[in-house]
Protein backbone atom coordinates (compact mmCIF):
# COMPACT_ATOMS: atom_id res chain seq x y z
CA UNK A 1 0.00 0.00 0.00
CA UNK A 2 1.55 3.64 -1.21
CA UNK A 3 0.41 6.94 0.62
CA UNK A 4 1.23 10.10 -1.47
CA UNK A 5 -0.45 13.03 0.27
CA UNK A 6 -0.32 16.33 -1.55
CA UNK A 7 -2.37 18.98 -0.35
CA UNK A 8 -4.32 21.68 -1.46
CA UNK A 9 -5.67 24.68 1.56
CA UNK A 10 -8.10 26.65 1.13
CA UNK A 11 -8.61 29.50 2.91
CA UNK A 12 -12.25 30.81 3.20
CA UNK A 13 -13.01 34.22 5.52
CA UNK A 14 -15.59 36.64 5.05
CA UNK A 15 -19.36 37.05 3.24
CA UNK A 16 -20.68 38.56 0.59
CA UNK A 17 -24.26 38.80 -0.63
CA UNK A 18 -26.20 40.84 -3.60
CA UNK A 19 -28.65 42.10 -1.56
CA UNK A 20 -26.63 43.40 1.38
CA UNK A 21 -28.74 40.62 3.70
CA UNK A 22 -26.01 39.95 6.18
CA UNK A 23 -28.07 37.41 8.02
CA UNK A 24 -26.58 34.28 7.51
CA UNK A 25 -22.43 35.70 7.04
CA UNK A 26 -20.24 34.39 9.68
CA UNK A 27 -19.50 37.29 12.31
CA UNK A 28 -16.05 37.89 14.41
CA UNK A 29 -14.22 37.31 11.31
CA UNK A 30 -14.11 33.47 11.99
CA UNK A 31 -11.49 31.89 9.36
CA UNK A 32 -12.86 28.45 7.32
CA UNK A 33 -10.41 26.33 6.47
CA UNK A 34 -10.50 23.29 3.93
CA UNK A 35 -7.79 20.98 3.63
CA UNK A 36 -7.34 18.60 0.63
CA UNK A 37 -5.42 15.53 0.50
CA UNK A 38 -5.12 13.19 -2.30
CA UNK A 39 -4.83 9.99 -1.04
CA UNK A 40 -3.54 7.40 -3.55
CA UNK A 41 -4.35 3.73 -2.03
CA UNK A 42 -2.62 1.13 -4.69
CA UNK A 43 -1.13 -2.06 -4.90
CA UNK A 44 0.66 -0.98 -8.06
CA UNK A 45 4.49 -1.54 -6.66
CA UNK A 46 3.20 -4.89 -5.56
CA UNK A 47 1.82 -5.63 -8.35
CA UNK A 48 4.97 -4.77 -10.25
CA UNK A 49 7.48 -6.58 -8.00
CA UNK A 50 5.47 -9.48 -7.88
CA UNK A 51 4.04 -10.42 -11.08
CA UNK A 52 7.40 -8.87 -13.07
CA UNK A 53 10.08 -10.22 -11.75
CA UNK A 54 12.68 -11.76 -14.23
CA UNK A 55 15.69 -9.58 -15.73
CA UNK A 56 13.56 -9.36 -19.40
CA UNK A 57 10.38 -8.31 -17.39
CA UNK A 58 11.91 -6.01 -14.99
CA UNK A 59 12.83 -3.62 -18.05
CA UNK A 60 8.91 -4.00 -18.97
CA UNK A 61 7.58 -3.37 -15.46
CA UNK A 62 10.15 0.18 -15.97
CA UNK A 63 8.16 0.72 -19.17
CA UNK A 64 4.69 0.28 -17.42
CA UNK A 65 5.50 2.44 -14.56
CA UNK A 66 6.66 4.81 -16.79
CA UNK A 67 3.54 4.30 -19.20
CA UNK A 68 0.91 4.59 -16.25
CA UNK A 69 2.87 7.97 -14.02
CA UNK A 70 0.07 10.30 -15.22
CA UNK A 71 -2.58 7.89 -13.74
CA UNK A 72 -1.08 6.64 -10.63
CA UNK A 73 -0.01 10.07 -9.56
CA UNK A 74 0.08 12.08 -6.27
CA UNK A 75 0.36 15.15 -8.41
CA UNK A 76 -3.42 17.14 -9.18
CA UNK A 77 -3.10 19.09 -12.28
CA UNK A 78 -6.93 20.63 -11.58
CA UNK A 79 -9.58 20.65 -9.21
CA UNK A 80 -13.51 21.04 -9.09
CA UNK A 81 -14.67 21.82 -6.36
CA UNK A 82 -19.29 22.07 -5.49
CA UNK A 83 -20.39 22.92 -2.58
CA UNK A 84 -24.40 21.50 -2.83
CA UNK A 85 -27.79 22.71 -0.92
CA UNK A 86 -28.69 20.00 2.02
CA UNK A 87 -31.97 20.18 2.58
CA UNK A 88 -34.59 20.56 -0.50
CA UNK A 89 -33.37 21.44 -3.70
CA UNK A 90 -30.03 19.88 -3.44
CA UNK A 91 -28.69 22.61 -6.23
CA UNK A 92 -25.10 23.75 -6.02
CA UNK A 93 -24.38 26.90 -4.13
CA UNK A 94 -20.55 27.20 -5.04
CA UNK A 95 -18.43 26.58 -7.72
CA UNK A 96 -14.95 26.29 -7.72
CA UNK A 97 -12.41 25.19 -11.16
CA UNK A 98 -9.20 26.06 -10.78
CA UNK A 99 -5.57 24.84 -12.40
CA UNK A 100 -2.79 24.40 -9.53
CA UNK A 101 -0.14 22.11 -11.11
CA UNK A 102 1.74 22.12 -7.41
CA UNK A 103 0.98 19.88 -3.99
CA UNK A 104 -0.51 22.78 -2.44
CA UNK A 105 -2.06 26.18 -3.32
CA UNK A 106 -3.70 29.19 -1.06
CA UNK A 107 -6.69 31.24 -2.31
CA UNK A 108 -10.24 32.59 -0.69
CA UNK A 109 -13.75 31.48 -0.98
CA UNK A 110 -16.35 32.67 0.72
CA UNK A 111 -19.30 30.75 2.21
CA UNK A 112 -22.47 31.89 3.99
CA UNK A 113 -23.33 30.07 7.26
CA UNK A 114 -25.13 26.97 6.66
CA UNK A 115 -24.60 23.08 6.14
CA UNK A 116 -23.54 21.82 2.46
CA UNK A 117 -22.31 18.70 1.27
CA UNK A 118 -18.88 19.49 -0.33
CA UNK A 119 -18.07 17.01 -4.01
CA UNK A 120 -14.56 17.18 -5.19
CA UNK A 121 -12.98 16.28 -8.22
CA UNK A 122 -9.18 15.94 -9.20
CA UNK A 123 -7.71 15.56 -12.68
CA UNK A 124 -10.76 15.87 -14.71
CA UNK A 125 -9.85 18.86 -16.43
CA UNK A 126 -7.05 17.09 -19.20
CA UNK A 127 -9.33 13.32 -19.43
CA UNK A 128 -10.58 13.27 -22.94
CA UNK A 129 -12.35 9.93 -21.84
CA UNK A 130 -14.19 10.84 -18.87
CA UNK A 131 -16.25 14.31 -18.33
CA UNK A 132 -18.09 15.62 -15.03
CA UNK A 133 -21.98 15.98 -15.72
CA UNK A 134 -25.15 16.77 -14.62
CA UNK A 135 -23.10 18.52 -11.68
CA UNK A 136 -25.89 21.14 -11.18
CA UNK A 137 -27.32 18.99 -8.32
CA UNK A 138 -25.76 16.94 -5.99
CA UNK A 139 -27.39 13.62 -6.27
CA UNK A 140 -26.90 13.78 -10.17
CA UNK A 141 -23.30 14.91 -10.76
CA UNK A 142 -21.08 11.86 -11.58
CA UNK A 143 -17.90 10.94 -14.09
CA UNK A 144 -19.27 9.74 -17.06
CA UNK A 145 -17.01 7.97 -19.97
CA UNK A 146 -17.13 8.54 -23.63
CA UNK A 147 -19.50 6.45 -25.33
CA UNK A 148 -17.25 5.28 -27.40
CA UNK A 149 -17.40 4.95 -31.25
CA UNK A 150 -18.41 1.63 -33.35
CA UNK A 151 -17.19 -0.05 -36.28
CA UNK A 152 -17.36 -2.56 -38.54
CA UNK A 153 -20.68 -2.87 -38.31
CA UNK A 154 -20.38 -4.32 -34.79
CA UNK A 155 -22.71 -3.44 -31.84
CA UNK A 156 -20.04 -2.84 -29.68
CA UNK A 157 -19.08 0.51 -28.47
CA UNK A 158 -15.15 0.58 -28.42
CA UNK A 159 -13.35 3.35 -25.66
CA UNK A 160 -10.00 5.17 -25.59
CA UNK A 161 -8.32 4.32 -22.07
CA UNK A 162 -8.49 7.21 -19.71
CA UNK A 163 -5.79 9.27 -19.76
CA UNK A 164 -5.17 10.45 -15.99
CA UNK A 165 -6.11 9.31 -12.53
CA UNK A 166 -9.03 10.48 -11.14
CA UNK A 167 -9.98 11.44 -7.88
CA UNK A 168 -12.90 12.42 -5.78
CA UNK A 169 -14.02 13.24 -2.06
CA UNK A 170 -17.72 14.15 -0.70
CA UNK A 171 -17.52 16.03 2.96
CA UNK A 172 -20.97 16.83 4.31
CA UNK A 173 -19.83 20.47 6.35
CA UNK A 174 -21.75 22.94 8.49
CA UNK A 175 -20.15 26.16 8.64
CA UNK A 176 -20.95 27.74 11.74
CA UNK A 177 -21.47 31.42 12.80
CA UNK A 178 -18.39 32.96 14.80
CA UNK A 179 -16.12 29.38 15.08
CA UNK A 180 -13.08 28.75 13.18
CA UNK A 181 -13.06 25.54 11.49
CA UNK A 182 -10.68 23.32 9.64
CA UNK A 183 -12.68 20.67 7.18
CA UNK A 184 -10.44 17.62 6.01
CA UNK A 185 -11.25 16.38 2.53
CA UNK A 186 -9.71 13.21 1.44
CA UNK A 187 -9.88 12.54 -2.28
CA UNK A 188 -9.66 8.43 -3.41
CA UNK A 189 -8.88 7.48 -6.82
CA UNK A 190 -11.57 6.40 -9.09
CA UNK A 191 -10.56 4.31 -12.20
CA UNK A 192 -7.78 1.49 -12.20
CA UNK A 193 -4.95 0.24 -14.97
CA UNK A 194 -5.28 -3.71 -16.32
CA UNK A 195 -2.06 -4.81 -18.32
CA UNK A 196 -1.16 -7.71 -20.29
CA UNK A 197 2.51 -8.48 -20.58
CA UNK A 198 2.73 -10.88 -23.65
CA UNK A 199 5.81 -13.50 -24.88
CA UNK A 200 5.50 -14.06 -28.32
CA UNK A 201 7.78 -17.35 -28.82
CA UNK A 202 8.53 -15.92 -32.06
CA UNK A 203 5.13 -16.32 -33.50
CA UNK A 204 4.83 -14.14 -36.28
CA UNK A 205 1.51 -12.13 -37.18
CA UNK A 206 0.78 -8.75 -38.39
CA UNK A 207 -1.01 -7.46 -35.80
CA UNK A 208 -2.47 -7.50 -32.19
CA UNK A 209 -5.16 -5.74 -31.15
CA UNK A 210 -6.19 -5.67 -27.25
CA UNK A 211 -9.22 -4.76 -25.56
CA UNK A 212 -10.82 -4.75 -21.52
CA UNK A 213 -14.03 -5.13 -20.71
CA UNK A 214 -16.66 -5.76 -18.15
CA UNK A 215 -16.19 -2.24 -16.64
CA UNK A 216 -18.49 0.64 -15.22
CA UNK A 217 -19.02 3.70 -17.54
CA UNK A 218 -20.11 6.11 -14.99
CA UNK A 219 -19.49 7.01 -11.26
CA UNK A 220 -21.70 8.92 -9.15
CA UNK A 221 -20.18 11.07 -6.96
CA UNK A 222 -22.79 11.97 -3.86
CA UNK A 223 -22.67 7.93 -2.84
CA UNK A 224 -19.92 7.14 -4.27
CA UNK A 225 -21.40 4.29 -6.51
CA UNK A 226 -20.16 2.51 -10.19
CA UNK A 227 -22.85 2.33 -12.84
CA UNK A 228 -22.18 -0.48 -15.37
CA UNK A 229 -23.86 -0.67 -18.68
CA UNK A 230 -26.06 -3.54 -20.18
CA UNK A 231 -23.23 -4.04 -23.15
CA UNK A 232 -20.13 -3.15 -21.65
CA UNK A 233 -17.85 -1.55 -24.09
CA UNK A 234 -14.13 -2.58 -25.19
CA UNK A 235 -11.75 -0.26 -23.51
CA UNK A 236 -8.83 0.06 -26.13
CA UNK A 237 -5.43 -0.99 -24.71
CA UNK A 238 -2.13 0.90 -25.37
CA UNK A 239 0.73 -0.80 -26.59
CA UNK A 240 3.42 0.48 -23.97
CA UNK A 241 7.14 0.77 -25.88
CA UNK A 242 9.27 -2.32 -24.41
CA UNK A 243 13.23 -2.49 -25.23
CA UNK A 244 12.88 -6.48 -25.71
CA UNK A 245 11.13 -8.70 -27.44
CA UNK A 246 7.95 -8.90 -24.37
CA UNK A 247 4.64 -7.42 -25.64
CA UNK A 248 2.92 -4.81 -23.10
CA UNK A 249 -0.80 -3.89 -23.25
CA UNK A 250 -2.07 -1.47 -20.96
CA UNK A 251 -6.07 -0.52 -20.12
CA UNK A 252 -6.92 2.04 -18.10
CA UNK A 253 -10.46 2.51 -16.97
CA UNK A 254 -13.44 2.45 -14.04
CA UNK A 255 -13.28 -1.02 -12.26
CA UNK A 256 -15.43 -3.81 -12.37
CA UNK A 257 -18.36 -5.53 -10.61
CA UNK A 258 -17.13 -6.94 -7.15
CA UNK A 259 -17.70 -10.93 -6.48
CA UNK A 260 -20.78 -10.26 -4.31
CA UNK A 261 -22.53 -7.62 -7.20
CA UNK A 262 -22.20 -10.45 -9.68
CA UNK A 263 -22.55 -13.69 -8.35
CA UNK A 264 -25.74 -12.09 -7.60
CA UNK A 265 -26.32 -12.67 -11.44
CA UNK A 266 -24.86 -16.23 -11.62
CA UNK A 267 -26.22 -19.78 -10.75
CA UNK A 268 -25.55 -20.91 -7.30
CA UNK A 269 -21.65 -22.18 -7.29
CA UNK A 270 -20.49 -20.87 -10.06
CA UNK A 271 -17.29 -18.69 -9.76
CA UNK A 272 -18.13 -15.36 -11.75
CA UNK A 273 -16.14 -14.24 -14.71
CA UNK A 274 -16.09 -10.31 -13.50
CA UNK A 275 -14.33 -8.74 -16.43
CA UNK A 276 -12.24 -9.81 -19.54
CA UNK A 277 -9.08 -9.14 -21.96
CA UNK A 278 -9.87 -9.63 -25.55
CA UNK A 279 -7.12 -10.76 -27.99
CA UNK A 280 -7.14 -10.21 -31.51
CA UNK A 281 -4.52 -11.44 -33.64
CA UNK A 282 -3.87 -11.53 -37.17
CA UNK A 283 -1.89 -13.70 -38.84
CA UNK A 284 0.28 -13.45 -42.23
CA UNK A 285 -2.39 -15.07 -44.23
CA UNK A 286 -5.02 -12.35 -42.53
CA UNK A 287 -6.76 -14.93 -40.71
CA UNK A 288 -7.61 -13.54 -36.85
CA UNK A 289 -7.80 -15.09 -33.82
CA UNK A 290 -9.71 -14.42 -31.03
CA UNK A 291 -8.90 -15.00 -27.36
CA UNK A 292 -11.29 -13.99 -24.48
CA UNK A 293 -8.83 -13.98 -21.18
CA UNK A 294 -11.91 -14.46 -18.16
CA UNK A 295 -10.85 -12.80 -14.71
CA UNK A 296 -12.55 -14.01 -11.91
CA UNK A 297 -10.59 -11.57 -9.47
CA UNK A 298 -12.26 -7.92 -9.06
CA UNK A 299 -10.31 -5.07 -10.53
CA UNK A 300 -11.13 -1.96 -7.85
CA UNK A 301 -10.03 1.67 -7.55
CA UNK A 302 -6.69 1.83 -7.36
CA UNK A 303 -5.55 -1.02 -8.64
CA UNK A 304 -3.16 -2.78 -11.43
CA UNK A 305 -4.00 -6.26 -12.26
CA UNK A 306 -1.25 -7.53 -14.44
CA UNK A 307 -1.99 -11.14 -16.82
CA UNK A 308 0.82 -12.39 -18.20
CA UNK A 309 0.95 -15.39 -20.96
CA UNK A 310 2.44 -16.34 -24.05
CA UNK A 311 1.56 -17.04 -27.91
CA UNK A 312 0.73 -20.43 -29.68
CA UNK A 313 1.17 -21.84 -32.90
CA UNK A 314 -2.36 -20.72 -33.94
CA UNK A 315 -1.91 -17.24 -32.34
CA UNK A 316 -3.85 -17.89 -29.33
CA UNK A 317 -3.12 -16.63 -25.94
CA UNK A 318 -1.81 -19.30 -23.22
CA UNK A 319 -2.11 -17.28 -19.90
CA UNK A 320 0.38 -18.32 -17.24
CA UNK A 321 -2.60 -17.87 -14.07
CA UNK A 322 -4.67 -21.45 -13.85
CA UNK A 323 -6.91 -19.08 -12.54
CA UNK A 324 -7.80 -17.09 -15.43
CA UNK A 325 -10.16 -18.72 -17.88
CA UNK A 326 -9.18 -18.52 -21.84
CA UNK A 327 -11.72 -19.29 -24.94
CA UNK A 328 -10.55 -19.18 -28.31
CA UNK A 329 -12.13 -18.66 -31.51
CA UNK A 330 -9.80 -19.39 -34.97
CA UNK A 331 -10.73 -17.37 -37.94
CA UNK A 332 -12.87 -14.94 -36.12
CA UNK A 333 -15.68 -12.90 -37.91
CA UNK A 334 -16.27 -9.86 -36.63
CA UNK A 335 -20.21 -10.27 -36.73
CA UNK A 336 -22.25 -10.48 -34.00
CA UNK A 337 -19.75 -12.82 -32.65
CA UNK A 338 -19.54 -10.55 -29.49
CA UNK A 339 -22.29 -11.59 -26.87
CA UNK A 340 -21.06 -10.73 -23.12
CA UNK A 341 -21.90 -12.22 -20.16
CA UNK A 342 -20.98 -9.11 -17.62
């Protein structure tokens, strides 16, 4: 487990109203205070020194961590920060978007005396995957991903990986009249980083193509809950640069159902498949084959999950973990062959 903690204070004195109604401003100049910590929680280094841990993969897990240091990051680029209504309407009283590229930044807000649940978000501003919306009202404003684009005549949506780590904190706060106060927000990472670390065994092909899925789409902010769609879509891997002949394939993305969520939607004593790695290889002779790599092992916040395996003679994936299900499919069509179980 990492800690990186920097921290952003905000400084918040004083009142100011339109309509010169002093009536609910703080009085004897009492000072408000917010504190923001990014907290990333990862098992990324153990991940690393565990699952890549021979002299060729060593210079891969260098690449990775290299690959993934905008989205495993104590570092917060920009912040957007809502302070919400409590009671009835739930509509957003403050707004707050500001760039601070540093660990920690001074400025001044100004609140009026009242309670308001706070929602923060870190790192949205440079996602092109992931947007804030419908952040008008509290119980509505969430991270939403890109819909994706199809092709192909396929029904499946395919996604860009995210391109930074996001994080996000909700504080319910009463700011009282005459009292200094110091509120501590602690902002968790939202989306997580799959990898698959390939040996060819000289097989030769033309290309590889590598997809996730089995992921939530959206996250909703006020309860801190994943929303995952009926299809899920494929969440296009990167191919990270390696300086040997080991293949690198990197996803990054919002995690997937936990055991409990979907064995909910499985027959009794069966061990859930909770998301997947798709495999598409095409040969010299432009044949493709299709391996579906299933993961029984939750991918949450936070958290790398790296599958590591090898190619066959027919260009199929062999993955090293017993534990991880494989399915192939020689001389794939691309029609309506997709039908997901997640």
């Amino acid at each position: 487990m990492m800690w990186l903690l920097p921290s952003a204070l905000w400084l918040m004195a004083g009142c100011s109203v339109i309509d010169d109604d002093l009536s609910n401003c703080p009085t004897d100049e009492a000072q408000y205070q917010m504190e923001y910590e990014l907290k990333l929680v990862t098992n990324m280094t153990t991940e690393l020194q565990t699952q890549l841990t021979t002299i060729t993969e060593l210079s891969v897990a260098s690449a990775l961590e290299t690959h993934l240091e905008n989205i495993f990051s104590d570092f917060a680029h920009d912040v957007n920060l809502s302070f919400y209504d409590t009671e009835t309407t739930k509509e957003r009283l403050e707004h707050r978007v500001d760039i601070i590229n540093t660990n920690q930044t001074t400025y001044d807000l100004t609140l009026p005396m009242r309670k308001y649940l706070h929602l923060a978000v870190a790192n949205i501003a440079q996602n092109h995957v992931v947007e804030l919306v419908k952040d008008d009202h509290s119980p509505t404003s969430m991270l939403q991903q890109a819909e994706g684009t199809v092709s192909d005549g396929s029904p499946v949506r395919i996604v860009d990986s995210h391109t930074t780590g996001l994080f996000t904190a909700r504080q319910a706060m009463e700011v009282l009249e005459g009292v200094d106060q110091t509120f501590n927000v602690r902002l968790y990472m939202a989306n997580c980083a799959a990898t698959l670390v390939l040996d060819p065994k000289g097989q030769t092909y033309k290309d590889i193509k590598v997809y996730g899925t089995g992921f939530a789409n959206e996250f909703h902010i006020s309860d801190s809950t994943y929303v995952y769609p009926t299809t899920s879509p494929l969440i296009r891997a990167d191919k990270v640069a390696t300086s040997n002949d080991l293949l690198c394939y990197c996803t990054v993305n919002f995690p997937s159902r936990d055991a409990i969520l979907a064995s909910a939607q499985r027959r009794a004593g069966e061990k859930p498949s909770l998301w997947q790695l798709k495999v598409y290889l095409t040969k010299m002779d432009d044949s493709v084959t299709e391996t579906v790599l299933e993961i029984t092992e939750p991918l949450k916040a936070g958290d790398l999950k790296i599958i590591k395996g090898s190619l066959d003679d027919e260009g199929a994936v062999r993955p090293y973990d017993s534990t991880v299900g494989v399915s192939v499919t020689l001389d794939w069509n691309k029609g309506g062959t997709y039908d997901p179980e997640l």
